[in-house]
Protein backbone atom coordinates (compact mmCIF):
# COMPACT_ATOMS: atom_id res chain seq x y z
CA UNK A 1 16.76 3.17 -22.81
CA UNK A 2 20.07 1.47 -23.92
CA UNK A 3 21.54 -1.02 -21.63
CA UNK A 4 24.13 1.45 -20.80
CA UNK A 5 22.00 3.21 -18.86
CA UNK A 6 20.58 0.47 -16.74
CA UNK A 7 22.12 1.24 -13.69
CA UNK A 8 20.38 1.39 -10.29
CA UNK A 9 21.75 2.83 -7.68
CA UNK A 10 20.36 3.26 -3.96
CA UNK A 11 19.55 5.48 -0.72
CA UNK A 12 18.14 4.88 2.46
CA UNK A 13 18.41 5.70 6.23
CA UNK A 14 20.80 4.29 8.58
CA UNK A 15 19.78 2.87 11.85
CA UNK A 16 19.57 6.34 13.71
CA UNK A 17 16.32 6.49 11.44
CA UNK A 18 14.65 3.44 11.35
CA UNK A 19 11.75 2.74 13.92
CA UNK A 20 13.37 -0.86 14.24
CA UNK A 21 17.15 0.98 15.08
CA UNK A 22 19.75 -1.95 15.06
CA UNK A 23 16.87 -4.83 15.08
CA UNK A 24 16.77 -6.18 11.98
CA UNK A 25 14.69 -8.71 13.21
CA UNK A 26 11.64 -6.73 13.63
CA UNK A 27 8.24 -7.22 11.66
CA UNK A 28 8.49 -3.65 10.27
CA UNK A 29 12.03 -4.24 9.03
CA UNK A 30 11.46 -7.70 7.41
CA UNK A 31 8.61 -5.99 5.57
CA UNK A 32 10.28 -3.44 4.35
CA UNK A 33 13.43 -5.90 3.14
CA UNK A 34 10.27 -8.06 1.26
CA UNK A 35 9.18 -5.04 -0.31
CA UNK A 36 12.84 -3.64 -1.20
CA UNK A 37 13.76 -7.67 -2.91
CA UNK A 38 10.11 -7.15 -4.97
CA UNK A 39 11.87 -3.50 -6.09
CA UNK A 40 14.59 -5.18 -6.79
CA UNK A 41 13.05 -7.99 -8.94
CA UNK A 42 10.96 -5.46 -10.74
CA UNK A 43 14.56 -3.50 -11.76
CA UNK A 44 15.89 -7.04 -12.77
CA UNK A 45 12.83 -8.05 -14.80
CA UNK A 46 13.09 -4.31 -16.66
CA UNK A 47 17.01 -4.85 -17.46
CA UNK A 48 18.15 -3.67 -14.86
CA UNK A 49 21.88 -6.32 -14.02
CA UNK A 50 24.31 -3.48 -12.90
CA UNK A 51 23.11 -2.07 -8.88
CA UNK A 52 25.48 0.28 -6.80
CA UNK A 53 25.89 0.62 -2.98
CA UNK A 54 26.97 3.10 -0.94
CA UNK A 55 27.80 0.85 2.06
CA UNK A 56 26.35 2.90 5.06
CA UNK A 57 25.19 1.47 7.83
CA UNK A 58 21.37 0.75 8.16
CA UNK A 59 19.28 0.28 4.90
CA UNK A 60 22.50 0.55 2.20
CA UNK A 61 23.37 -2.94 4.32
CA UNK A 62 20.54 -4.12 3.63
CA UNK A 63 20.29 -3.30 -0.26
CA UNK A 64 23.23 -4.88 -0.97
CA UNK A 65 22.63 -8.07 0.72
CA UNK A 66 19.38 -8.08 -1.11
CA UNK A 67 21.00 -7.45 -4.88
CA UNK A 68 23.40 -10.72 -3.53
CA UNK A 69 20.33 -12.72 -3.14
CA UNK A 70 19.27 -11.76 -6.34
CA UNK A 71 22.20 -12.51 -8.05
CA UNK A 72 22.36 -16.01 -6.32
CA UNK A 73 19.25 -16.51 -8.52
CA UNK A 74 20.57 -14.38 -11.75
CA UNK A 75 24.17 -14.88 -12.06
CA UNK A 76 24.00 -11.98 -14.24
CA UNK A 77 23.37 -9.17 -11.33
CA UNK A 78 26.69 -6.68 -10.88
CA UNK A 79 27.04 -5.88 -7.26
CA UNK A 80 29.01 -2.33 -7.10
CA UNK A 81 30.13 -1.36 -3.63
CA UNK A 82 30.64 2.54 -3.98
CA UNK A 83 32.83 3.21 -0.95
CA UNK A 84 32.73 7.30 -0.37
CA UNK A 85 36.09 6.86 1.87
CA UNK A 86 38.85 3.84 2.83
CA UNK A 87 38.14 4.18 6.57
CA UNK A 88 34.77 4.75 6.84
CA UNK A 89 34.17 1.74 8.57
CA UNK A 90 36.97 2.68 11.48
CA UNK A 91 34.44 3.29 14.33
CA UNK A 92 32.01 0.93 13.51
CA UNK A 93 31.70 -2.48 15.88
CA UNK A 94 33.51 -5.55 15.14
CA UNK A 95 30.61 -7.24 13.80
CA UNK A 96 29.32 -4.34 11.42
CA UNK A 97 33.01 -4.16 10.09
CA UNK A 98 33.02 -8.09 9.82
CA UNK A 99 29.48 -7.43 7.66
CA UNK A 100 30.67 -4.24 5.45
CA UNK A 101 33.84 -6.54 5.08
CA UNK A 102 31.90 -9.45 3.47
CA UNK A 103 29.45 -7.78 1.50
CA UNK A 104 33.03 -5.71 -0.17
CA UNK A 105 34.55 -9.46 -0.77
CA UNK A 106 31.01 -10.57 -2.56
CA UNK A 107 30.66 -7.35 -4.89
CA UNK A 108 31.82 -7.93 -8.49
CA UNK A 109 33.58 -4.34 -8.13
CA UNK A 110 34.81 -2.34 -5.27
CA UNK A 111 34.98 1.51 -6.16
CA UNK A 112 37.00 3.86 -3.24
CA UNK A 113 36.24 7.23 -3.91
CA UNK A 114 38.54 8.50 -1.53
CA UNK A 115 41.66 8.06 1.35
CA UNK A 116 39.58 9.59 3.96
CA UNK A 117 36.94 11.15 5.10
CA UNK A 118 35.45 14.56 4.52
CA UNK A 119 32.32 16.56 5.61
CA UNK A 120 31.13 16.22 1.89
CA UNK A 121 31.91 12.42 1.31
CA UNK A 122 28.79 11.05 1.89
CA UNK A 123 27.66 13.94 -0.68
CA UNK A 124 30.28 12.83 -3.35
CA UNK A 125 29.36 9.23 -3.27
CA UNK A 126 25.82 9.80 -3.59
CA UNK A 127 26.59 12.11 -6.69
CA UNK A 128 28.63 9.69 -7.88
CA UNK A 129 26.30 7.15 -7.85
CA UNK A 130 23.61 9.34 -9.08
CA UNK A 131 25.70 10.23 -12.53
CA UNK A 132 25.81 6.47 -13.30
CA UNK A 133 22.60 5.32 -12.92
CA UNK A 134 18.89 5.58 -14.66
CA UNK A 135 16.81 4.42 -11.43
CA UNK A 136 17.49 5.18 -7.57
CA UNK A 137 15.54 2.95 -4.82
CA UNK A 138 14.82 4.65 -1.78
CA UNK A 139 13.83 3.19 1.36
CA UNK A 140 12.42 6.56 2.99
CA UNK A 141 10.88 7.44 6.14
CA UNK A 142 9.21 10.71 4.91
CA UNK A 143 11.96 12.84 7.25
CA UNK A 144 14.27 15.59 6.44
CA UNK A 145 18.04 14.60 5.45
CA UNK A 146 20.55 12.61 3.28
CA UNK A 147 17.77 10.43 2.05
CA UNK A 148 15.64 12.63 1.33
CA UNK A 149 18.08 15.23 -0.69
CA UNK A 150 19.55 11.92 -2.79
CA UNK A 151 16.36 11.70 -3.67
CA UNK A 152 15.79 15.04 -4.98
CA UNK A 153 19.05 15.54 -6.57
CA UNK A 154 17.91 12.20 -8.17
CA UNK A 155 14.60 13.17 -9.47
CA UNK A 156 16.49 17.09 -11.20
CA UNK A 157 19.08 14.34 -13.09
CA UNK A 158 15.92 12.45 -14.37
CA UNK A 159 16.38 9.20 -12.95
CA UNK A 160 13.37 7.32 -11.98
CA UNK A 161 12.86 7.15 -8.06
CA UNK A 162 11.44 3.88 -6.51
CA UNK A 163 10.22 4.32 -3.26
CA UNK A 164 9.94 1.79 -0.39
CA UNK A 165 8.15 3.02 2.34
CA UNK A 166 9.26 2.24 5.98
């Protein structure tokens, strides 16, 4: 594969999904974020530098605070927030906006796909990010739903699908 295609992007479930909701403290979450840094490592150690975000709430959070710990240890990681509309963080709590807002000001690129949002936005950016990349991590619970049909649209473009299992 030429380094042009070593792109990874990701999917996961937001807190709605997650056994541990909004506690990211919880045993099953932290295990989940040390399996999702070893995915991550693995991607690095295959030539994998360039990772895109979608910047949901929940697990795409998570991802991209991961890929800034890894690039903290390989200066050469490219942290691409892919933001699917300007205001989606509007309703979101102070501190989740203060969060989105610093992971945007530590990504090497910021890319707005849109003013504002749309029933298919979500659907856009994951297509988006889906076109430019080779290998999608998932962190999946098994259920029906976004997750789930990144995935698949995923695996029809060919790209290689890591999952991480919650």
């Amino acid at each position: 594969m030429d380094e042009e295609n070593k792109t990874c992007c990701f999917t996961g479930h937001r807190p709605a999904k997650l056994p541990w909701g909004y506690n990211e403290t919880d045993p099953r979450c932290l295990a989940m974020c040390e399996e999702l840094r070893a995915r991550l490592e693995e991607a690095y150690l295959s030539g994998y530098r360039h990772f895109l975000c979608g910047m949901a709430l929940g697990c795409d959070m998570l991802f991209a605070e991961a890929v800034l710990s890894l690039r903290a240890r390989h200066p050469d990681v490219f942290l691409e927030a892919v933001v699917p509309c300007a205001d989606q963080p509007n309703r979101w709590t102070r501190p989740q906006r203060q969060r989105y807002n610093r992971i945007l000001d530590s990504s090497n690129k910021v890319t707005i796909l849109q003013v504002a949002y749309t029933p298919d936005c979500m659907l856009r950016r994951n297509r988006h990010m889906i076109g430019r990349s080779s290998l999608l991590i998932a962190c999946y619970n098994g259920q029906p739903g976004g997750t789930r049909s990144t995935m698949q649209y995923a695996m029809r473009a060919g790209l290689t699908v890591l999952t991480v299992e919650i």
